[in-house]
C-alpha atoms as a PDB file:
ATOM      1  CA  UNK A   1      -8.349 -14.282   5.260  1.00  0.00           C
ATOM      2  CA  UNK A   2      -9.677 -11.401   2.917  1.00  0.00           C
ATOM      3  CA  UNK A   3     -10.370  -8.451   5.649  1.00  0.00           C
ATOM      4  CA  UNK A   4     -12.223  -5.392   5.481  1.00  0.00           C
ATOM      5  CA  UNK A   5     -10.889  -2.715   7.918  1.00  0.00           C
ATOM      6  CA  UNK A   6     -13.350   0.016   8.741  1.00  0.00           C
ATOM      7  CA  UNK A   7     -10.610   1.200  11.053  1.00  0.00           C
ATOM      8  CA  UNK A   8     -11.849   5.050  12.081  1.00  0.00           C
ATOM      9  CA  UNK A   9     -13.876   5.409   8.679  1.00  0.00           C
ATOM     10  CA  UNK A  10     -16.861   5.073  10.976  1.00  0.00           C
ATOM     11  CA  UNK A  11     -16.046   8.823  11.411  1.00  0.00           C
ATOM     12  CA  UNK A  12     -17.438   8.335  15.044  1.00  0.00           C
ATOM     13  CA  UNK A  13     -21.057   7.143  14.018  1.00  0.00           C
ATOM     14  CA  UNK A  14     -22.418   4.107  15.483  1.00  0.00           C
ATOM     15  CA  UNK A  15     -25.002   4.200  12.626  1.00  0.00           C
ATOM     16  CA  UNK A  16     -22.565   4.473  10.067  1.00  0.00           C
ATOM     17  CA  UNK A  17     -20.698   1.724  11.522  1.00  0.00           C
ATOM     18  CA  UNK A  18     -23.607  -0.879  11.104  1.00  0.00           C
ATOM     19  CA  UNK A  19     -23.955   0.389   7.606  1.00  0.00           C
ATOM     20  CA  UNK A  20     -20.787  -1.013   6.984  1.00  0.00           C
ATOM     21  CA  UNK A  21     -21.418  -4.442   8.956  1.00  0.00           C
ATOM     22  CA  UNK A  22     -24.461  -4.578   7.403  1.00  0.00           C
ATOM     23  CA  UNK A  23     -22.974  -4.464   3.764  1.00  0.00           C
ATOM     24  CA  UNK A  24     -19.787  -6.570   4.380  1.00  0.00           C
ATOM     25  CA  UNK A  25     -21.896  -9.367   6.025  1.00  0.00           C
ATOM     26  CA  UNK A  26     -23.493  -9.737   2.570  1.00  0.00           C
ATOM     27  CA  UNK A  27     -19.907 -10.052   1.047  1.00  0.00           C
ATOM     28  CA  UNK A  28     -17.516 -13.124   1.496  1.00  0.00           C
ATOM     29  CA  UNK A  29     -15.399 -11.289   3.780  1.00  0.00           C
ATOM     30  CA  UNK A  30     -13.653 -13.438   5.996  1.00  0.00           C
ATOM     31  CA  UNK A  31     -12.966 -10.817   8.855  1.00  0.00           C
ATOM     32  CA  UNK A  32     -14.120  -7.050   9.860  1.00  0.00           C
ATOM     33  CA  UNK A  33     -11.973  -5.153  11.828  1.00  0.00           C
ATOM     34  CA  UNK A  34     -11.906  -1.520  13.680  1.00  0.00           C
ATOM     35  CA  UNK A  35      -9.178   0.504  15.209  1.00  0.00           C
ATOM     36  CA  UNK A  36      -8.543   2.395  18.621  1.00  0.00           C
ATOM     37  CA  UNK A  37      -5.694   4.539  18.635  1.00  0.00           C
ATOM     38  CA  UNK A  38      -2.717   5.096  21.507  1.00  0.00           C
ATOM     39  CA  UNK A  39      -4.744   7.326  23.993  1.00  0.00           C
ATOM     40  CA  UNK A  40      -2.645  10.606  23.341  1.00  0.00           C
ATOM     41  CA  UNK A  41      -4.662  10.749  19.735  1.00  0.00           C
ATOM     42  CA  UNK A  42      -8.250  11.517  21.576  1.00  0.00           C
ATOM     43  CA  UNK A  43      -6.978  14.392  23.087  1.00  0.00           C
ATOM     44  CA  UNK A  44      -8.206  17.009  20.252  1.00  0.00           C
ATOM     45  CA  UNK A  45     -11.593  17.730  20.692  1.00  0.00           C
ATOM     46  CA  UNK A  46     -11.746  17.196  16.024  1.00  0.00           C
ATOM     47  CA  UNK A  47     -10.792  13.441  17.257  1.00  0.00           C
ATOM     48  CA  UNK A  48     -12.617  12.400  20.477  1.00  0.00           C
ATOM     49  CA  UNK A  49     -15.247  11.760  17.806  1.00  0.00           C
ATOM     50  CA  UNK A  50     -13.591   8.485  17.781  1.00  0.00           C
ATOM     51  CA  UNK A  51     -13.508   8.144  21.111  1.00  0.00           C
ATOM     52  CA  UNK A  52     -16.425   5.309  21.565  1.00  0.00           C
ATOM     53  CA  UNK A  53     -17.521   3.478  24.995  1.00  0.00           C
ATOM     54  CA  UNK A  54     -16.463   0.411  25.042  1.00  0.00           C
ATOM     55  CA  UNK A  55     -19.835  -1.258  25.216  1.00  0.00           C
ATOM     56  CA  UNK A  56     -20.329  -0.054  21.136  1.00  0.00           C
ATOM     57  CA  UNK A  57     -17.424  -2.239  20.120  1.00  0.00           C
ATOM     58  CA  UNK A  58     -19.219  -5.743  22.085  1.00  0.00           C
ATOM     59  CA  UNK A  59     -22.481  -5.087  20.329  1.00  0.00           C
ATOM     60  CA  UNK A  60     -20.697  -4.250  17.052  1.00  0.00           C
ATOM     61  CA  UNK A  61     -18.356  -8.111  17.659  1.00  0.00           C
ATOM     62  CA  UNK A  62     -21.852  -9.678  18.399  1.00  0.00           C
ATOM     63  CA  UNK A  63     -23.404  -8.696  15.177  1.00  0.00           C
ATOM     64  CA  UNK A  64     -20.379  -9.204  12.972  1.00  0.00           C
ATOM     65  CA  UNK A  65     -19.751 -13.068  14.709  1.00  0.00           C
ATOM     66  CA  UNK A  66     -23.771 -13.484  14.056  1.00  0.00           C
ATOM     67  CA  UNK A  67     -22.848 -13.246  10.767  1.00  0.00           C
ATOM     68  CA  UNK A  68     -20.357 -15.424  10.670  1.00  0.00           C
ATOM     69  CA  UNK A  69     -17.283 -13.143  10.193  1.00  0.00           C
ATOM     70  CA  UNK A  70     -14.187 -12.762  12.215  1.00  0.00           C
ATOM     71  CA  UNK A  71     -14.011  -9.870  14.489  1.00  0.00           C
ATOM     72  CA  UNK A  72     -10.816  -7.723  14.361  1.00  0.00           C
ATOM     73  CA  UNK A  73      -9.469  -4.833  16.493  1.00  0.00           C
ATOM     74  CA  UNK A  74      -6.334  -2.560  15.159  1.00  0.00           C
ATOM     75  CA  UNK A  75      -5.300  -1.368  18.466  1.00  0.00           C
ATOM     76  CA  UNK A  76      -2.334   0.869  20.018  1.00  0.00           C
ATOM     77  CA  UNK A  77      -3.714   0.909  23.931  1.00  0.00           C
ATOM     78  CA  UNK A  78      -2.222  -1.674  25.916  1.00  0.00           C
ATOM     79  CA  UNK A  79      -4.929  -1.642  28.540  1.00  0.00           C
ATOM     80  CA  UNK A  80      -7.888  -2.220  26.288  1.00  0.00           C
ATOM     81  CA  UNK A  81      -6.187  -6.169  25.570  1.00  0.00           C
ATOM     82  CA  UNK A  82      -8.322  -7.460  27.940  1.00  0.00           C
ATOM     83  CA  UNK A  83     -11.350  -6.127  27.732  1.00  0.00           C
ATOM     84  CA  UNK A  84     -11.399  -7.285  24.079  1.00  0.00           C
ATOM     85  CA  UNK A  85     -10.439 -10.481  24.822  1.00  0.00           C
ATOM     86  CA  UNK A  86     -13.574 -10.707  27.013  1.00  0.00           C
ATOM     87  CA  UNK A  87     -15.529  -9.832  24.200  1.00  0.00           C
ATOM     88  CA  UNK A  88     -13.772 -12.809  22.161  1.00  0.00           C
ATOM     89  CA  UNK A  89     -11.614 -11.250  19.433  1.00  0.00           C
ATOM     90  CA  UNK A  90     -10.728 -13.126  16.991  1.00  0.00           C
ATOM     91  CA  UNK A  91      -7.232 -11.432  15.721  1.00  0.00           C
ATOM     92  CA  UNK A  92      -5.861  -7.964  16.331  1.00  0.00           C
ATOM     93  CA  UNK A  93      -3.433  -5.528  14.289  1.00  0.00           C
ATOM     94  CA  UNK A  94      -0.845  -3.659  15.367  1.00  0.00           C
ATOM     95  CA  UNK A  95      -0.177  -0.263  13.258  1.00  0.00           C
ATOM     96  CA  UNK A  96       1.992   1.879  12.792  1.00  0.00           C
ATOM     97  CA  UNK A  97       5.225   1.898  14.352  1.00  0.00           C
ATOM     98  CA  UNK A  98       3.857  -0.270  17.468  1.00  0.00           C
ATOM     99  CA  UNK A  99       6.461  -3.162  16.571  1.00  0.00           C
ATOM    100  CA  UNK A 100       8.388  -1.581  19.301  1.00  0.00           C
ATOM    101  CA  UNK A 101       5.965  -0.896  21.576  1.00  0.00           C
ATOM    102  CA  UNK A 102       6.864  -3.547  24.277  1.00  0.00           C
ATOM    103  CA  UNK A 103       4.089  -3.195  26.735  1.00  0.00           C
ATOM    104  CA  UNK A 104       1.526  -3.536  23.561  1.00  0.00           C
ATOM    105  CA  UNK A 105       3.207  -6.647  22.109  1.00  0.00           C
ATOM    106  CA  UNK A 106       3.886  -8.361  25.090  1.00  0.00           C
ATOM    107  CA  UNK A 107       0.110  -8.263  26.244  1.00  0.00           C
ATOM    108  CA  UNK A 108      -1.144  -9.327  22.904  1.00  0.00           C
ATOM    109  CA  UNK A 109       1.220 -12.251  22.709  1.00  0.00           C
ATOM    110  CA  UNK A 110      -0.581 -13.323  25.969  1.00  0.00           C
ATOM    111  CA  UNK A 111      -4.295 -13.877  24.256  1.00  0.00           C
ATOM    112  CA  UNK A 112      -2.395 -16.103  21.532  1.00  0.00           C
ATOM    113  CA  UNK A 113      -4.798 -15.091  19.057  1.00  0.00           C
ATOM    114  CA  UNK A 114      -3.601 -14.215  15.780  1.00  0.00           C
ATOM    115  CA  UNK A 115      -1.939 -10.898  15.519  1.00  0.00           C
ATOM    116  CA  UNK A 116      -0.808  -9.122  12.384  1.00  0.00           C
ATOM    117  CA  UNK A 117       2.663  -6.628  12.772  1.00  0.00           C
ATOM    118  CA  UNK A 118       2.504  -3.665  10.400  1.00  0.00           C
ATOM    119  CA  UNK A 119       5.817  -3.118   9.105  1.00  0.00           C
ATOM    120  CA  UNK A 120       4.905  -0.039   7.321  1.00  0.00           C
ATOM    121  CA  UNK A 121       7.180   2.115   8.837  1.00  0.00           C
ATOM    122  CA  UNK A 122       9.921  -0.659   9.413  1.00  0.00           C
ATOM    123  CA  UNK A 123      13.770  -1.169   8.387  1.00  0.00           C
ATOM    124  CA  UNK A 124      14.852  -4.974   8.005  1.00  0.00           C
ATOM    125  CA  UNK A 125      16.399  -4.022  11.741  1.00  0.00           C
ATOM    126  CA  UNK A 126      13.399  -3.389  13.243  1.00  0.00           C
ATOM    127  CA  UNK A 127      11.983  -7.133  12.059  1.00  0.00           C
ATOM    128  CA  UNK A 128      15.079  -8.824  12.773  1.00  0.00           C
ATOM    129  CA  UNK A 129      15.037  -7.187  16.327  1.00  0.00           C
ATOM    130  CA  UNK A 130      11.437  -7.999  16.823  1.00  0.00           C
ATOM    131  CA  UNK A 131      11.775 -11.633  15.789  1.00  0.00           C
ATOM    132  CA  UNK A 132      15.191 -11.927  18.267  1.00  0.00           C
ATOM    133  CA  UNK A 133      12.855 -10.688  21.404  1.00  0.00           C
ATOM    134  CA  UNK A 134       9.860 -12.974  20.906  1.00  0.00           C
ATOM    135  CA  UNK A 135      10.517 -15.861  18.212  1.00  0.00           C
ATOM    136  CA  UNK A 136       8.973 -17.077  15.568  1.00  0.00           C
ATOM    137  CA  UNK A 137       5.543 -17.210  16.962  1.00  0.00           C
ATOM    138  CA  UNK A 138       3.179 -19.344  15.058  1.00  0.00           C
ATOM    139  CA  UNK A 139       0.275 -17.007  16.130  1.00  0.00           C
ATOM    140  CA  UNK A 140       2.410 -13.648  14.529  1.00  0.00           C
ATOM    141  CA  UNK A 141       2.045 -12.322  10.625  1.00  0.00           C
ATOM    142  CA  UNK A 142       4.463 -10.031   9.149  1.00  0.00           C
ATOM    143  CA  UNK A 143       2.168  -7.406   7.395  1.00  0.00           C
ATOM    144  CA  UNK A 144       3.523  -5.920   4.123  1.00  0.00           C
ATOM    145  CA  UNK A 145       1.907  -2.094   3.794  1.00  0.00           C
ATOM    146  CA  UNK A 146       3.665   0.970   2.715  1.00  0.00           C
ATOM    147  CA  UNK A 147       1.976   4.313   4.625  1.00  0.00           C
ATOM    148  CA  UNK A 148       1.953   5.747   1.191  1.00  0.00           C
ATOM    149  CA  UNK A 149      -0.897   5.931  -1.618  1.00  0.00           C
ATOM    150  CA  UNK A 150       1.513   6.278  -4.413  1.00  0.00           C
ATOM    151  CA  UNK A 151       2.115   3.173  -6.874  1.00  0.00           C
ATOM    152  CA  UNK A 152       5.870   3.440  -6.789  1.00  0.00           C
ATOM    153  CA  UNK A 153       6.279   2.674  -3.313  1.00  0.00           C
ATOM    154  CA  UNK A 154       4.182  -0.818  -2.862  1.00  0.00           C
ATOM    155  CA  UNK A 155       7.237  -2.715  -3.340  1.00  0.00           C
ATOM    156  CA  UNK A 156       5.090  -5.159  -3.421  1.00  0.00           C
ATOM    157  CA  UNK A 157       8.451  -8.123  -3.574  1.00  0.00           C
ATOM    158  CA  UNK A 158       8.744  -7.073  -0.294  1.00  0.00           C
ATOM    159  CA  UNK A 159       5.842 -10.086   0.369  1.00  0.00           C
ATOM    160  CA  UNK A 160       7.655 -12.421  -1.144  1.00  0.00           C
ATOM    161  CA  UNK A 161      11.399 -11.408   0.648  1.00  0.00           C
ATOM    162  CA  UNK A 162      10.036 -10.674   4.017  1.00  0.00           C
ATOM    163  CA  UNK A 163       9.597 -14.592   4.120  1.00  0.00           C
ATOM    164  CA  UNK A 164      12.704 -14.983   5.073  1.00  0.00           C
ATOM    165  CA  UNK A 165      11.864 -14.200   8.368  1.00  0.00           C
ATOM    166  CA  UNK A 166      10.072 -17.784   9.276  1.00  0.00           C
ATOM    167  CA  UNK A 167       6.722 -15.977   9.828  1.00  0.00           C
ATOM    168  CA  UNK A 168       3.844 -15.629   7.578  1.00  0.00           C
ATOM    169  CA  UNK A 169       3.249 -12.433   5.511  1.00  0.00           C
ATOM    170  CA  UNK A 170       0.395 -10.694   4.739  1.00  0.00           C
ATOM    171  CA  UNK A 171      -0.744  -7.283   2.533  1.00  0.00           C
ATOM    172  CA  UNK A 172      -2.177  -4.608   3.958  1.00  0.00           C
ATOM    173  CA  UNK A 173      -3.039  -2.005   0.921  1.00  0.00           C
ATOM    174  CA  UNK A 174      -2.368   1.735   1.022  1.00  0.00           C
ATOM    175  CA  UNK A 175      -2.140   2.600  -2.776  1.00  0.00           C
ATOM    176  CA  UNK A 176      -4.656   4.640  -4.726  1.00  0.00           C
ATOM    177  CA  UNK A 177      -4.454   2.360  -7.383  1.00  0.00           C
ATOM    178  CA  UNK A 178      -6.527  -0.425  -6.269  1.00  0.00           C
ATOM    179  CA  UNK A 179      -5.240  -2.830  -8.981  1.00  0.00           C
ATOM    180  CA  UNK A 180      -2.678  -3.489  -6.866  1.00  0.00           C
ATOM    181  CA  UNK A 181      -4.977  -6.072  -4.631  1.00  0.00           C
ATOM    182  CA  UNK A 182      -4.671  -8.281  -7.576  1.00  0.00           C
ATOM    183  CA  UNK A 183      -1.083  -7.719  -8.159  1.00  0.00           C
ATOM    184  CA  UNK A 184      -0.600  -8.592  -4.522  1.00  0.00           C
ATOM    185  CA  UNK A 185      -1.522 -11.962  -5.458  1.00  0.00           C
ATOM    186  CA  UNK A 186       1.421 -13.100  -7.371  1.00  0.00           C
ATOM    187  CA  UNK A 187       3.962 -13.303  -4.112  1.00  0.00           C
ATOM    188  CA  UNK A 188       1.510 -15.173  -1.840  1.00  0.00           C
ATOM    189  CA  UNK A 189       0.302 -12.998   0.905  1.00  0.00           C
ATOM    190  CA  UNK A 190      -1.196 -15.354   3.828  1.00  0.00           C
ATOM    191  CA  UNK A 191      -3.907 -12.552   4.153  1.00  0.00           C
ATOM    192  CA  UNK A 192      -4.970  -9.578   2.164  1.00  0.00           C
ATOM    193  CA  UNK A 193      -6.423  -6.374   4.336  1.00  0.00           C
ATOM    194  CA  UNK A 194      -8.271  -3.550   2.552  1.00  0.00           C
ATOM    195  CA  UNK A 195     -10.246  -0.305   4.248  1.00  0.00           C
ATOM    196  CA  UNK A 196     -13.544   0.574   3.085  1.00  0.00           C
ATOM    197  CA  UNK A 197     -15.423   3.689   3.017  1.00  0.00           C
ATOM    198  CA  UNK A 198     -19.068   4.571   2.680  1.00  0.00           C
ATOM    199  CA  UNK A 199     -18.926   6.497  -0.348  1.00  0.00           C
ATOM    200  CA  UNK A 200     -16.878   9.269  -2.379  1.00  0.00           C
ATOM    201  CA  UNK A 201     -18.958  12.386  -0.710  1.00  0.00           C
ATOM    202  CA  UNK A 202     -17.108  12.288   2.645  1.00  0.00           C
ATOM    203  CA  UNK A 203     -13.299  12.621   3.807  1.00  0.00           C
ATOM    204  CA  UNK A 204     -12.297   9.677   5.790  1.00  0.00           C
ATOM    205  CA  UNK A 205      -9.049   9.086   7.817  1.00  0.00           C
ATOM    206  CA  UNK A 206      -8.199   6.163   5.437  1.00  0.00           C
ATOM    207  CA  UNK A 207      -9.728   7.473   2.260  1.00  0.00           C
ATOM    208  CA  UNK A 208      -7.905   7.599  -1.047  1.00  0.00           C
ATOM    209  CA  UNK A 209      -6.493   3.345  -0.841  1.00  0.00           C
ATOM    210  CA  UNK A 210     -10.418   2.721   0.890  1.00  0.00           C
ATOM    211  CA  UNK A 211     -12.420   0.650  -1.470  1.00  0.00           C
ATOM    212  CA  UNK A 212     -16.124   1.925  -1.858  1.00  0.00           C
ATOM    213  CA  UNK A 213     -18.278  -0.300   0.571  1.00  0.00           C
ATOM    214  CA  UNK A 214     -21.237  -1.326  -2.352  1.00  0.00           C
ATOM    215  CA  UNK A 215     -17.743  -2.385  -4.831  1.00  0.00           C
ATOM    216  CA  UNK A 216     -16.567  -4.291  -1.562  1.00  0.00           C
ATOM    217  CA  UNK A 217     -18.178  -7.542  -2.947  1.00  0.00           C
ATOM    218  CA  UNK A 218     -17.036  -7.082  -6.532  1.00  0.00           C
ATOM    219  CA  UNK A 219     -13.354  -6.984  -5.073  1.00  0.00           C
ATOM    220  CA  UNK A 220     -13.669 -10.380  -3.311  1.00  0.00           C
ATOM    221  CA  UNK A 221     -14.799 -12.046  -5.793  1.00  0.00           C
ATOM    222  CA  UNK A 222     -12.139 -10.843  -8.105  1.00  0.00           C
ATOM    223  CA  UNK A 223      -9.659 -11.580  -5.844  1.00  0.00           C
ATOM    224  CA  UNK A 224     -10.948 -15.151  -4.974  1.00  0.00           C
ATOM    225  CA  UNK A 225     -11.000 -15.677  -8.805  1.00  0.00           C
ATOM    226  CA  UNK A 226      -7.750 -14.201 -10.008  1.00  0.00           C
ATOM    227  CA  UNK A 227      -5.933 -16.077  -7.744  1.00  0.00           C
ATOM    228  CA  UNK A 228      -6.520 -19.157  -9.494  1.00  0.00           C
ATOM    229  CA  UNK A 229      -4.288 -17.356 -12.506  1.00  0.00           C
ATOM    230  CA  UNK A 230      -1.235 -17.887 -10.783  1.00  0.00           C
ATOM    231  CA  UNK A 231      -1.038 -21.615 -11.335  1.00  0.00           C
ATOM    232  CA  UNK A 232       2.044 -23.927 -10.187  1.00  0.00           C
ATOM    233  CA  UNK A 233       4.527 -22.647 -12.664  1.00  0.00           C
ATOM    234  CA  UNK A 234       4.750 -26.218 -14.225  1.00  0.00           C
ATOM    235  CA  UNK A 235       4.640 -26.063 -18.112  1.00  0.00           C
ATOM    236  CA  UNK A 236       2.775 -28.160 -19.635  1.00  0.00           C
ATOM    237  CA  UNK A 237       1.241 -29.604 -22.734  1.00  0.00           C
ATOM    238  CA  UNK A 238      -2.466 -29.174 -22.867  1.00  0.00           C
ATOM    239  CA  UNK A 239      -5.267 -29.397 -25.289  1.00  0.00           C
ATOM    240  CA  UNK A 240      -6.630 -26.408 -27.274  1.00  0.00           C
ATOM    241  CA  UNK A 241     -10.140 -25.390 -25.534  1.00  0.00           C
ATOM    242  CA  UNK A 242     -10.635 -22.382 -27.398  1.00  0.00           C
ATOM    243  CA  UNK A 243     -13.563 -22.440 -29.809  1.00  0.00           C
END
C-alpha cells in the first residue's frame, strides 16, 4: 500500500481534515490514515486542539471507505482499540517508541488487522525482543523510519536488513529530501507511508518530510512508475529501441 498519513496535520480542524480526504480520494492512494496520541499529550491546553470526539473519526472512516480507500489510525491509547474496530479499521500504526508498550500491542494483536511497528526509535534489541514475545505474526510489518529530517540518517539498507526478522518491512519517510520516496524503492519496502500537509503557509506537527497535498498525486504516480526501474537484476541481451 502507498499511504497518506494526515496524522495531527489536521491541526484540529474538521474542515481541514475533509480537505485532505477530499484531495487524496482523487489520488491513487491506497490508504489514509490519522493519529491519536497516548492521553498524557492532550493535557496542554496548545494541544487539546487535537483532542477530537470520537464520532469525527466514524464520519471521517465513512467518507474515506466511500471512496474506496483504506482507513488507518496511528494510535498510542490502548482503550480507543475497540471503538475503532467498531468503526471497521482497516490497519493501525504504532509510533514512536510504543513497541514496548504491552497493553497497546497486545490489544491490537487481538483485531488481527494489519498493524505497522515503527521502529524509529528502536535498537536491533528492541525488535528481537518484540518478535520473542509475540512471533512472527503474519498480520505485523516492521516499519523502517528514522525520527529525523536529515538525509544522512535514512539508512535507508536498514529495509532491506531488517528482513531478517521473518516479518515484512515497510518505509515510513521523515527526510526533508523527498527524493528519498524513490530511493526507498530499491530495497523493497512492502508499504511506503508519507504525511501530507495542506500547504507551505502553516506549521504542522509533521511538516518539513510532509508532501504538499495538491503534489500528493504527482508522487504516486512517480512512485508507481519508478518502481518498474528496478527490474530483476538478470542481464540480458536486448534489441536497440532507441531512435
Amino acid at each position: 500500500m502507498i499511504i497518506a498519513e494526515i496524522g495531527r496535520n489536521h491541526l484540529g480542524k474538521i474542515d481541514l481534515a475533509n480537505k485532505y480526504i477530499d484531495e487524496l480520494l482523487l489520488t491513487k492512494v491506497d490508504g489514509i490514515s490519522f493519529q491519536i496520541r497516548e492521553k498524557e499529550y492532550y493535557q496542554t491546553s496548545e494541544k487539546k486542539i487535537f483532542q477530537w470526539d470520537t464520532s469525527n473519526y466514524l464520519n471521517l472512516s465513512i467518507k474515506i471507505k466511500k471512496g474506496k480507500k483504506k482507513f488507518g489510525m496511528a494510535l498510542a491509547d490502548p482503550s480507543l482499540v475497540n471503538f475503532f474496530e467498531s468503526i471497521g479499521t482497516d490497519f493501525y500504526k504504532v509510533i514512536r517508541n510504543d513497541i514496548k508498550n504491552e497493553e497497546l500491542i497486545s490489544e491490537l494483536i487481538k483485531t488481527k488487522k494489519k498493524i505497522f511497528i515503527s521502529t524509529g526509535m528502536c535498537s536491533d534489541d528492541d525488535i528481537s525482543n518484540f518478535i520473542e514475545k509475540y512471533g512472527k505474526l503474519d498480520n505485523i510489518t516492521l516499519n523502517h523510519t528514522q525520527l529525523s529530517n536529515s538525509v544522512k540518517d535514512c539508512n535507508l539498507k536498514s529495509i532491506q536488513s531488517m528482513k531478517k526478522y521473518g516479518l515484512q518491512v515497510s518505509y515510513g519517510n521523515h527526510c526533508e529530501n523527498k527524493n528519498v520516496l524513490y530511493m526507498a524503492l530499491m530495497f523493497n519496502p512492502s508499504d511506503i507511508m508519507f504525511y501530507v500537509k495542506a500547504c507551505n503557509k502553516l506549521k504542522y506537527p509533521d511538516d518539513k518530510h510532509a508532501i504538499i497535498l495538491n503534489t500528493v498525486g504527482n508522487v504516486i504516480d512517480n512512485l508507481n512508475t519508478l518502481k518498474k526501474a528496478k527490474g530483476n537484476g538478470l542481464k540480458i541481451k536486448m534489441e536497440n529501441t532507441i531512435k
